[in-house]
C-alpha atoms as a PDB file:
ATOM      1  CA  UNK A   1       7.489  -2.674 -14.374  1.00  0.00           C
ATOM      2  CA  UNK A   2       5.511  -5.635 -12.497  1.00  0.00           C
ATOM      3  CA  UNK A   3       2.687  -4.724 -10.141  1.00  0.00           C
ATOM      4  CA  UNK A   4       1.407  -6.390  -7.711  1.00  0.00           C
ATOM      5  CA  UNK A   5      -1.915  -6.632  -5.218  1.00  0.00           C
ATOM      6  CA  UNK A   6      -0.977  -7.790  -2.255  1.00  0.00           C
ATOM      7  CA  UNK A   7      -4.285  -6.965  -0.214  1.00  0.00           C
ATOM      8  CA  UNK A   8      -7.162  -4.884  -0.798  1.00  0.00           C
ATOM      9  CA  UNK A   9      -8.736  -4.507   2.266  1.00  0.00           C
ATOM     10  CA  UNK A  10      -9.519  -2.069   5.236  1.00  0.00           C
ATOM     11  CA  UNK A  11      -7.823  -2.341   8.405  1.00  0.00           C
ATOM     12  CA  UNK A  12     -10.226  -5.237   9.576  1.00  0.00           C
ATOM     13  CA  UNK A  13      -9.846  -7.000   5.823  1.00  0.00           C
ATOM     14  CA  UNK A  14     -12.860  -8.823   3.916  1.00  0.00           C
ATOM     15  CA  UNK A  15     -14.099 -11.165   5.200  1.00  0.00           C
ATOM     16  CA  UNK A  16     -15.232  -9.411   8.879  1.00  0.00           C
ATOM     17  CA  UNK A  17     -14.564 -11.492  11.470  1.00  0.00           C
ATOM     18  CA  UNK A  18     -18.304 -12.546  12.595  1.00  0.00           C
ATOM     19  CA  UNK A  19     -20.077 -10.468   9.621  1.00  0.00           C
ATOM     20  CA  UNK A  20     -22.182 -12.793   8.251  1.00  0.00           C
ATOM     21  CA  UNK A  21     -23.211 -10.217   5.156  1.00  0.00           C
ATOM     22  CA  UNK A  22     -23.425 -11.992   1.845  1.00  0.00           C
ATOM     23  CA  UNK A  23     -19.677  -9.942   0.613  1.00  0.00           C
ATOM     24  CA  UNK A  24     -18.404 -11.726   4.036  1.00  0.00           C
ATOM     25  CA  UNK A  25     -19.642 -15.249   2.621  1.00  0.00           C
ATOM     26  CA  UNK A  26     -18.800 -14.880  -0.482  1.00  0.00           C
ATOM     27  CA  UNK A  27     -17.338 -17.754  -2.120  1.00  0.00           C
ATOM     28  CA  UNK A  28     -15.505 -15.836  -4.858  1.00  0.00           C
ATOM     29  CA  UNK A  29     -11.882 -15.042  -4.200  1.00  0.00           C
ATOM     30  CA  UNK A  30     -12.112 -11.911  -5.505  1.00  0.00           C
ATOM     31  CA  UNK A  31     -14.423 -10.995  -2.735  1.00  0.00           C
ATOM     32  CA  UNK A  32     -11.872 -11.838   0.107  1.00  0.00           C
ATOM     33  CA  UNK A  33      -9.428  -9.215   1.340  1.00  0.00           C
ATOM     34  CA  UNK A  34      -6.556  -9.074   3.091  1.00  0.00           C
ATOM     35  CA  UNK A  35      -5.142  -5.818   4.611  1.00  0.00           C
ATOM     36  CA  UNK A  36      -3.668  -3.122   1.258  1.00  0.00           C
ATOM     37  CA  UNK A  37      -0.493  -3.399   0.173  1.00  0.00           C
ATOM     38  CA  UNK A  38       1.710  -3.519  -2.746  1.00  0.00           C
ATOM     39  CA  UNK A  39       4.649  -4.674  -4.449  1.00  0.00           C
ATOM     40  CA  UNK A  40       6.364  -3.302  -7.361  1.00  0.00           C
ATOM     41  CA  UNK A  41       9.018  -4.637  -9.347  1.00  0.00           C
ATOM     42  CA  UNK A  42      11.103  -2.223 -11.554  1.00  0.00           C
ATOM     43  CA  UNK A  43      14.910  -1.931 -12.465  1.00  0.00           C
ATOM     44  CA  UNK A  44      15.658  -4.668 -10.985  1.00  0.00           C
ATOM     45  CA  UNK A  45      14.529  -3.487  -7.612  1.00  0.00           C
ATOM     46  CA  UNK A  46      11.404  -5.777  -5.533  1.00  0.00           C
ATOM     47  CA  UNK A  47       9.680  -2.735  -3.386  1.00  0.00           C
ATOM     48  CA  UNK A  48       6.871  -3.229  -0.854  1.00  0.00           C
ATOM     49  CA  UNK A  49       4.558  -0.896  -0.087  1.00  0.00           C
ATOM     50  CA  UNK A  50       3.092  -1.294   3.193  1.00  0.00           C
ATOM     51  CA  UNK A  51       3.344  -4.303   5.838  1.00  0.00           C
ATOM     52  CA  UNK A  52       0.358  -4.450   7.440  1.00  0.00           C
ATOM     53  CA  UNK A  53      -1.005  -7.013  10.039  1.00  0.00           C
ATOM     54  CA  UNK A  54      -0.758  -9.795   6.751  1.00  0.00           C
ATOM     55  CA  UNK A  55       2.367  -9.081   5.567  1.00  0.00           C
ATOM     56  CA  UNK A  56       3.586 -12.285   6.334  1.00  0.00           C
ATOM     57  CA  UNK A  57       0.835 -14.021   4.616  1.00  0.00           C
ATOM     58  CA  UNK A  58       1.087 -12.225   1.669  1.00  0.00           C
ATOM     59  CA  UNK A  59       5.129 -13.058   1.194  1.00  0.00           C
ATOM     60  CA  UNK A  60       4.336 -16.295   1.334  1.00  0.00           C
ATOM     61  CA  UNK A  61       2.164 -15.886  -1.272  1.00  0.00           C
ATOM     62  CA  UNK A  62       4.175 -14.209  -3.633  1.00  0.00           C
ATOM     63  CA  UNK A  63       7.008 -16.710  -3.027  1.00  0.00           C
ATOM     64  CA  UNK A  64       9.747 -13.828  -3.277  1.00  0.00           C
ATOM     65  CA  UNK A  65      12.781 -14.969  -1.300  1.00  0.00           C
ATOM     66  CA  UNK A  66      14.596 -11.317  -1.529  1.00  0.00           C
ATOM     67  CA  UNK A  67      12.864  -7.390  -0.722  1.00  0.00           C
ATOM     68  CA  UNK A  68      15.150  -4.572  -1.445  1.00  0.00           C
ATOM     69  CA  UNK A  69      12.575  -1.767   0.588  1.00  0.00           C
ATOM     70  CA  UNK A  70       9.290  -1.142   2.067  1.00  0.00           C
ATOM     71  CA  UNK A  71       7.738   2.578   1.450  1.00  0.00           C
ATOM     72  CA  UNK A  72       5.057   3.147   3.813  1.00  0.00           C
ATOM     73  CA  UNK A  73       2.490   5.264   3.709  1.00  0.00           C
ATOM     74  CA  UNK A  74       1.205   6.360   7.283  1.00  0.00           C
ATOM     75  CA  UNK A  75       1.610   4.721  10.426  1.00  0.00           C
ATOM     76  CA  UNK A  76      -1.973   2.747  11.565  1.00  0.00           C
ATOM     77  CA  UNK A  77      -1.343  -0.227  12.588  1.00  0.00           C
ATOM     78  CA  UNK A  78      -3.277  -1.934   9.531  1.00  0.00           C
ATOM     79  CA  UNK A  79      -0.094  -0.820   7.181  1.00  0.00           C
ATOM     80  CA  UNK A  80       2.723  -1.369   9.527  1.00  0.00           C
ATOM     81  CA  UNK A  81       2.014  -4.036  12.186  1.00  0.00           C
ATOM     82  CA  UNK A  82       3.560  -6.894   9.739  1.00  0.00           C
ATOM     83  CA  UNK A  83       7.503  -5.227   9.682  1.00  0.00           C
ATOM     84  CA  UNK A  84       8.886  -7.788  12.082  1.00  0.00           C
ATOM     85  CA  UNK A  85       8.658 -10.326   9.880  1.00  0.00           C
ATOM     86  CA  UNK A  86      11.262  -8.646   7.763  1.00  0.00           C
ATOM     87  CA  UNK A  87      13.345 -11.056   9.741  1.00  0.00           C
ATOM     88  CA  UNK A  88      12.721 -13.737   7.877  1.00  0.00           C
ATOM     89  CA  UNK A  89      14.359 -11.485   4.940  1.00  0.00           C
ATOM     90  CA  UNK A  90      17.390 -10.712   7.099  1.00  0.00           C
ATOM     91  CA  UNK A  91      18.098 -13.951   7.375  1.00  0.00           C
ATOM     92  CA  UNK A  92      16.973 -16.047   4.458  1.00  0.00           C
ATOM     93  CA  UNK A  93      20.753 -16.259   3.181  1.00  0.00           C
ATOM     94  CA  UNK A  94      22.157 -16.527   6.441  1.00  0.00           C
ATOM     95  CA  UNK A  95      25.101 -16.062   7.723  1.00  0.00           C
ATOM     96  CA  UNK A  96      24.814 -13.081   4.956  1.00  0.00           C
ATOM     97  CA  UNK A  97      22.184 -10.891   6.814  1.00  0.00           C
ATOM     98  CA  UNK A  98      20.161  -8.836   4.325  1.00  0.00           C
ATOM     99  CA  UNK A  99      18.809  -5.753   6.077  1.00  0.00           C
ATOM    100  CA  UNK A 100      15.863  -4.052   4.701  1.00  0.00           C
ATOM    101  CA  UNK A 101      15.060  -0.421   4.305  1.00  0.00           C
ATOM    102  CA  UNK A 102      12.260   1.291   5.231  1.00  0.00           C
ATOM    103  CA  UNK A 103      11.412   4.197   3.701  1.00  0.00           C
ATOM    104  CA  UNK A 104       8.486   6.692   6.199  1.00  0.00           C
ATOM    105  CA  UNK A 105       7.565  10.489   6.953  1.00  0.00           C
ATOM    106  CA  UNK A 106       9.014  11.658   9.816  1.00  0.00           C
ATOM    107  CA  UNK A 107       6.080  10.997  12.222  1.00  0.00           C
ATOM    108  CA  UNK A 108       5.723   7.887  10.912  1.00  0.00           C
ATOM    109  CA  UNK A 109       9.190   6.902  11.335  1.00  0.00           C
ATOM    110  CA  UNK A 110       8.764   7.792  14.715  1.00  0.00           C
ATOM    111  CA  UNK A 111       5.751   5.803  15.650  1.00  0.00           C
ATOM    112  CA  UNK A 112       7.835   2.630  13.970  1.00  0.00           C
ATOM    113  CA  UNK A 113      10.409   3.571  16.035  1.00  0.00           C
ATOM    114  CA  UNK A 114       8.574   3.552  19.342  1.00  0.00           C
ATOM    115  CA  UNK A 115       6.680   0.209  18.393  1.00  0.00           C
ATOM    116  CA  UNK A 116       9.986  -1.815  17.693  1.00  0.00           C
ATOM    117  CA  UNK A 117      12.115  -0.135  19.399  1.00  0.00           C
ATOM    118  CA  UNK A 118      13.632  -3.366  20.100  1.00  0.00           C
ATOM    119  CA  UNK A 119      14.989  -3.546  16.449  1.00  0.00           C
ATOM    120  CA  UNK A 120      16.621  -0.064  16.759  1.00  0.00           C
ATOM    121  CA  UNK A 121      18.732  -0.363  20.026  1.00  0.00           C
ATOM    122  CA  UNK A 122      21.965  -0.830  19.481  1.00  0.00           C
ATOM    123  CA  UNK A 123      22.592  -3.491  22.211  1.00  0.00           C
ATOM    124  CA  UNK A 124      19.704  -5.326  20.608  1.00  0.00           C
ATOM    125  CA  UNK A 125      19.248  -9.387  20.655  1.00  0.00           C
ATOM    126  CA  UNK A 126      20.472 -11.741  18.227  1.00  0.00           C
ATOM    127  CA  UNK A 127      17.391 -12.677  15.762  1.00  0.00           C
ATOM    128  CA  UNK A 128      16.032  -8.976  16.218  1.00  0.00           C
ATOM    129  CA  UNK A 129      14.611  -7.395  12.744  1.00  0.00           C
ATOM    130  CA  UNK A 130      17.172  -5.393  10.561  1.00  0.00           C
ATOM    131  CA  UNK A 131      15.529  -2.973   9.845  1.00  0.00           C
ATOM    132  CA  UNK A 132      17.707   0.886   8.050  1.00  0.00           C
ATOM    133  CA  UNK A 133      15.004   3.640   8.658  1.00  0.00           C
ATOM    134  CA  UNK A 134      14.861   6.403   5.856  1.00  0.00           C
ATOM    135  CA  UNK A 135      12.982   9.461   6.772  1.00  0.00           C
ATOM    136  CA  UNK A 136      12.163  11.065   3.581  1.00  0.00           C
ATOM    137  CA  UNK A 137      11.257  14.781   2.839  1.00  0.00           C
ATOM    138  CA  UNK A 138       7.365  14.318   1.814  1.00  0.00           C
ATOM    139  CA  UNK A 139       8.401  17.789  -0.717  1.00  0.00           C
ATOM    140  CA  UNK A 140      10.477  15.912  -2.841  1.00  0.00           C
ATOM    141  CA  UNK A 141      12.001  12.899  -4.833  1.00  0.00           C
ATOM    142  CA  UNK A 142      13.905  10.119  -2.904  1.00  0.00           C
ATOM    143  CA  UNK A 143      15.969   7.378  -4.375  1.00  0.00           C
ATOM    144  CA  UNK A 144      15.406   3.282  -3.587  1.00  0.00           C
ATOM    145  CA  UNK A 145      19.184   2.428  -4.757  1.00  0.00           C
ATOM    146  CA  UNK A 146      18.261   3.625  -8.312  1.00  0.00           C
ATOM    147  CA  UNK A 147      14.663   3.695  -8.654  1.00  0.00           C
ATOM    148  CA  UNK A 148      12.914   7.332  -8.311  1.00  0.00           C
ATOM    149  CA  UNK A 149      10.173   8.221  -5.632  1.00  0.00           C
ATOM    150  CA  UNK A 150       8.094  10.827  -5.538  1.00  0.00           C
ATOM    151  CA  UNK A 151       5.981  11.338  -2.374  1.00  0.00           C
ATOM    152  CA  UNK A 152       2.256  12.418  -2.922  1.00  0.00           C
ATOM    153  CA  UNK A 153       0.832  14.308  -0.038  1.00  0.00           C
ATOM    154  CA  UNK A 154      -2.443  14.276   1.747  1.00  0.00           C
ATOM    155  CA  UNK A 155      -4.648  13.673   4.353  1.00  0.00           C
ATOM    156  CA  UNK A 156      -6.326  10.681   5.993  1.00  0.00           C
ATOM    157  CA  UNK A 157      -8.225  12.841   8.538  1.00  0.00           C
ATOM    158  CA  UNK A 158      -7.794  16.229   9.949  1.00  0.00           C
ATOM    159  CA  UNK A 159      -5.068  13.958  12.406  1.00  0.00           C
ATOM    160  CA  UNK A 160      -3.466  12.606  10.288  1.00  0.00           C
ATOM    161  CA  UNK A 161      -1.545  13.145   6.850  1.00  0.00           C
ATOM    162  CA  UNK A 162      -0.524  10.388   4.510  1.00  0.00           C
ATOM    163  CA  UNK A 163       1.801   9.536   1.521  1.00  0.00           C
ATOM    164  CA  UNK A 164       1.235   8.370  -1.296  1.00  0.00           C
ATOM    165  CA  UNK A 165       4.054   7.550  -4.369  1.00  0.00           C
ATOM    166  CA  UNK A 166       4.648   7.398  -8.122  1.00  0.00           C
ATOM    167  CA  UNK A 167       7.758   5.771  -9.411  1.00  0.00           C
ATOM    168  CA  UNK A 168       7.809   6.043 -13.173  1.00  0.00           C
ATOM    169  CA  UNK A 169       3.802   5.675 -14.802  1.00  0.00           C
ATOM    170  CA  UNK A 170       2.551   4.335 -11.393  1.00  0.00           C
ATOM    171  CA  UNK A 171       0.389   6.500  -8.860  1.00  0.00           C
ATOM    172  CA  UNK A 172      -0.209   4.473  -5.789  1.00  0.00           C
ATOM    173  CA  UNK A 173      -2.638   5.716  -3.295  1.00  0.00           C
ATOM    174  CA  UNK A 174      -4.278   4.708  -0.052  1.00  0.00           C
ATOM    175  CA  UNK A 175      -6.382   5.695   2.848  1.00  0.00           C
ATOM    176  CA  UNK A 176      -5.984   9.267   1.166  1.00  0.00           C
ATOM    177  CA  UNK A 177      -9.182  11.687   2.089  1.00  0.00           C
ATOM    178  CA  UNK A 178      -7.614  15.012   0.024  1.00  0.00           C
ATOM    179  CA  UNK A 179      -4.962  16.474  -1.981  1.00  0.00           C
ATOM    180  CA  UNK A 180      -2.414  18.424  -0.434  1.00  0.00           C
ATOM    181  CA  UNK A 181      -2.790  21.637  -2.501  1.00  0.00           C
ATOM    182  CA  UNK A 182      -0.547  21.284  -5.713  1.00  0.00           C
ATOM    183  CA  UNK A 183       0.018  17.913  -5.242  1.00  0.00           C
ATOM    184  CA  UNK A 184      -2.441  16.783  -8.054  1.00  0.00           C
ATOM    185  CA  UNK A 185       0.555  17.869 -10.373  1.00  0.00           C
ATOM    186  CA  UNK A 186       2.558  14.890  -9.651  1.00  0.00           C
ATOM    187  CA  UNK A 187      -0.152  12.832 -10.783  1.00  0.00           C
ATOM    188  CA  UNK A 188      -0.567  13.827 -14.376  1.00  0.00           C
ATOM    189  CA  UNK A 189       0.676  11.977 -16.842  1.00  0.00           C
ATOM    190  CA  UNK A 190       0.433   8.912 -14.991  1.00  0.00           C
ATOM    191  CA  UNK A 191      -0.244   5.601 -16.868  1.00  0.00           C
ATOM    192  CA  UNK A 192      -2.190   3.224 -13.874  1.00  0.00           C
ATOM    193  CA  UNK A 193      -3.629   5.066 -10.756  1.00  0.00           C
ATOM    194  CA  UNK A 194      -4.195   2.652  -7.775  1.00  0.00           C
ATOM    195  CA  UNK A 195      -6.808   5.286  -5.230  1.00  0.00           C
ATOM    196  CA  UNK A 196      -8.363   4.064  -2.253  1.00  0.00           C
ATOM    197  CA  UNK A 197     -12.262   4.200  -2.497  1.00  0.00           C
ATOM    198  CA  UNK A 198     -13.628   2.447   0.930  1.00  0.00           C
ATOM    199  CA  UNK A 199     -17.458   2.282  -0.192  1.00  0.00           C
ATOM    200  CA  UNK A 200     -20.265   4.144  -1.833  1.00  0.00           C
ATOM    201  CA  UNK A 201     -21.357   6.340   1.261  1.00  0.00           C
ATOM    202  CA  UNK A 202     -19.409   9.094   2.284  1.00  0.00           C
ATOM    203  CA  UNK A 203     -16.528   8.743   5.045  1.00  0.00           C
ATOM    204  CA  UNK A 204     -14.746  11.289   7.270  1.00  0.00           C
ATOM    205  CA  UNK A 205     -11.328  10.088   6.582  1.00  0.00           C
ATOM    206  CA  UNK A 206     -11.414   7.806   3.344  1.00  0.00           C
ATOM    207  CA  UNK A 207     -11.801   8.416  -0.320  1.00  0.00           C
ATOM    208  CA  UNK A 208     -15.315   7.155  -1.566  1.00  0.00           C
ATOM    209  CA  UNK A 209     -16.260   5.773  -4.773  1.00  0.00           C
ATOM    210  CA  UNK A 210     -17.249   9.014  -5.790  1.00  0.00           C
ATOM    211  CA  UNK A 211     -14.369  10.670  -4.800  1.00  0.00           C
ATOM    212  CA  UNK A 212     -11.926   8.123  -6.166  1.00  0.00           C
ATOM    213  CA  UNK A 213     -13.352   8.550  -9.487  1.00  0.00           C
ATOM    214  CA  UNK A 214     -13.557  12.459  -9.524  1.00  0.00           C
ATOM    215  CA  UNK A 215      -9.790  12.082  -8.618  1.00  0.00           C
ATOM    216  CA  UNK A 216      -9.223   9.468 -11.656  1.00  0.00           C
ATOM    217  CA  UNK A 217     -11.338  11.722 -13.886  1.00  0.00           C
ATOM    218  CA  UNK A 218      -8.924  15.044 -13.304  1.00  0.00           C
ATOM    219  CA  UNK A 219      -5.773  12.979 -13.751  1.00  0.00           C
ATOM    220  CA  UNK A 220      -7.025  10.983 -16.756  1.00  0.00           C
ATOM    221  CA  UNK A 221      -4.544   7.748 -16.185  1.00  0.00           C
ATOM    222  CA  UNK A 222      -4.748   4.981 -19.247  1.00  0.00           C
ATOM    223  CA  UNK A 223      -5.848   2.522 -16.452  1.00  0.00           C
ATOM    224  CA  UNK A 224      -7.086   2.756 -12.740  1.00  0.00           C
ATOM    225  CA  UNK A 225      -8.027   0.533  -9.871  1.00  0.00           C
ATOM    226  CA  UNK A 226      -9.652   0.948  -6.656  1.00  0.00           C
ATOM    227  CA  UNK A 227      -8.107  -0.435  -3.581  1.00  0.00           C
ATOM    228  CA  UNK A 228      -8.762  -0.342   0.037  1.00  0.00           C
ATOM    229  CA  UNK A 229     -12.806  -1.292   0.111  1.00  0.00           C
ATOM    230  CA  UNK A 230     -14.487  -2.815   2.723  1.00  0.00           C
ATOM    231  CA  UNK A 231     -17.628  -5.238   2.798  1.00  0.00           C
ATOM    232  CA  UNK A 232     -19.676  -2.214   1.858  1.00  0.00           C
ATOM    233  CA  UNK A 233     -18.417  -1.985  -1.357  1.00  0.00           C
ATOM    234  CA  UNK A 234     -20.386  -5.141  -2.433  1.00  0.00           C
ATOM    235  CA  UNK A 235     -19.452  -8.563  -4.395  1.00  0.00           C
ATOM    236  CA  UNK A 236     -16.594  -7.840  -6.758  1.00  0.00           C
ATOM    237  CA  UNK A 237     -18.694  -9.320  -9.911  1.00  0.00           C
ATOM    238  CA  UNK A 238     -21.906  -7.142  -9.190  1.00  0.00           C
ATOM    239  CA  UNK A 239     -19.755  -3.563  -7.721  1.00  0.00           C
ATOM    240  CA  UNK A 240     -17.604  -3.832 -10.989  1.00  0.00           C
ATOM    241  CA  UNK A 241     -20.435  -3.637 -12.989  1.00  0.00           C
ATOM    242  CA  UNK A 242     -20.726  -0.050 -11.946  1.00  0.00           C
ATOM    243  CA  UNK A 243     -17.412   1.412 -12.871  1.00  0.00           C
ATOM    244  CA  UNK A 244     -17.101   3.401 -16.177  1.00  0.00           C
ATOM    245  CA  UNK A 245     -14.426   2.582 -18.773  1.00  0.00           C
ATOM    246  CA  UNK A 246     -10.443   1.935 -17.829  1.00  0.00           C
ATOM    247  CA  UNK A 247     -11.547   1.606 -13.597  1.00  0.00           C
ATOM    248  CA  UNK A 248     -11.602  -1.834 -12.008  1.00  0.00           C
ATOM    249  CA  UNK A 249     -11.846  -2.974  -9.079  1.00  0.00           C
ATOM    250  CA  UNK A 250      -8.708  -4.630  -7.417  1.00  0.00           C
ATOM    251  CA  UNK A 251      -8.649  -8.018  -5.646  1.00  0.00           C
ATOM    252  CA  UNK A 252      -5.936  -9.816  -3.956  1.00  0.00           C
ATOM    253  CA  UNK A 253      -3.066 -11.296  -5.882  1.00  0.00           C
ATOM    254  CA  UNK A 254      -3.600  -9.527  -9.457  1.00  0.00           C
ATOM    255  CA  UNK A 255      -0.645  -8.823 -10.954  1.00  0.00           C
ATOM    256  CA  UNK A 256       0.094  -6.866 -14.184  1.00  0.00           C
ATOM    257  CA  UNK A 257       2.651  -5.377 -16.103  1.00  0.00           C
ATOM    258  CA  UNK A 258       3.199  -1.714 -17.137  1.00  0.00           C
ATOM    259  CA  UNK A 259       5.246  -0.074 -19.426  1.00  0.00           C
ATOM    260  CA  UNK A 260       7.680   2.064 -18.867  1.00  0.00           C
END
């Protein structure tokens, strides 16, 4: 299995627009963020997770020509605003058109559904997205053609609840604030944890550092990474100093392998 960063970023990304903090003019890469998502490569399968505001910049990035499914994990606009430019997967092999499948919870399958509701109707225009909507049952295992899913659920906020997903000896995580009860069970025996951990202080709706780790700690993963941080989080070279043993931080664009 390949994983991928594609962002590592809050909903307003690293650098702030007009923040003038030393994270925000940082000149180490590491240190700038685009909006979290994911991409995971396993049986032969390319899956996304989450298609946020730079999804587009991020493909282009990666340099993949071909997606086979995008699993996201709530509906705010900073993980889903990027999904019409799947088109540009449609049609990359045109006249074949390649439709991609999107994998939600129900309410969030019907908040993408209200925002581009043009690339639902059926009388809809020529160049539209293509765009299959799977609502999956957050209580159990799905299937992306052959790969296995299982949801993780929690909650962002009292509002709002959020999925997360392990496929094989991956836990991926984000913009989680608890555990659904019993849900720490589909965690163990995980090999890499990705957790959200948005800064040091305390949040109302986001994992903090603290948290993350007590999380990581339970679970006991060979590796973790944190993911989602914002400016407050502090330079990547001086904020990894203060991780203990098998957590990094994440940045933009690191890419690993993991057995499976």
């Amino acid at each position: 299995m390949k994983f991928t960063f594609l962002g590592t970023g809050t909903s307003q990304g690293v650098p702030v627009i007009g923040c003038r903090c030393g994270v925000c003019s940082s000149p180490d890469a590491h240190d700038h963020r685009l909006r979290t998502a994911a991409m995971v490569e396993t049986q032969g399968r390319r899956i996304v997770i989450d298609a946020g505001p730079d999804f587009r910049c991020q493909m282009l990035r990666t340099g993949v020509r071909r997606i086979d499914a995008i699993l996201l994990t709530h509906e705010h606009r900073d993980h889903i605003a990027g999904l019409d430019d799947v088109r540009a997967f449609n049609f990359v092999d045109y006249p074949v058109i390649r439709r991609v499948d999107i994998y939600a919870a129900p309410r969030t399958a019907a908040y993408v559904r209200k925002a581009f509701d043009y690339a639902f109707i059926p009388d809809k225009y020529r160049g539209a997205p293509e765009m299959e909507m799977h609502e999956i049952d957050t209580t159990n295992p799905f299937k992306v053609k052959d790969v296995t899913v299982v949801p993780i659920r929690g909650t962002h906020s009292e509002r709002f609840e959020v999925t997360g997903y392990r496929i094989g000896p991956l836990v991926y995580m984000t913009d989680f604030k608890t555990l659904l009860d019993g849900e720490i069970e589909k965690l163990r025996g995980a090999d890499t944890m990705v957790v959200n951990a948005l800064r040091y202080a305390p949040h109302h709706s986001h994992f903090n550092v603290d948290e993350a780790l007590g999380l990581i700690s339970r679970v006991k993963p060979r590796q973790a990474f944190l993911t989602h941080m914002s400016h407050e989080i502090g330079l990547h070279a001086e904020a990894s100093q203060r991780l203990p043993e098998g957590v990094r931080l994440a940045y933009d664009t690191l890419s690993f392998e993991i057995g499976e």
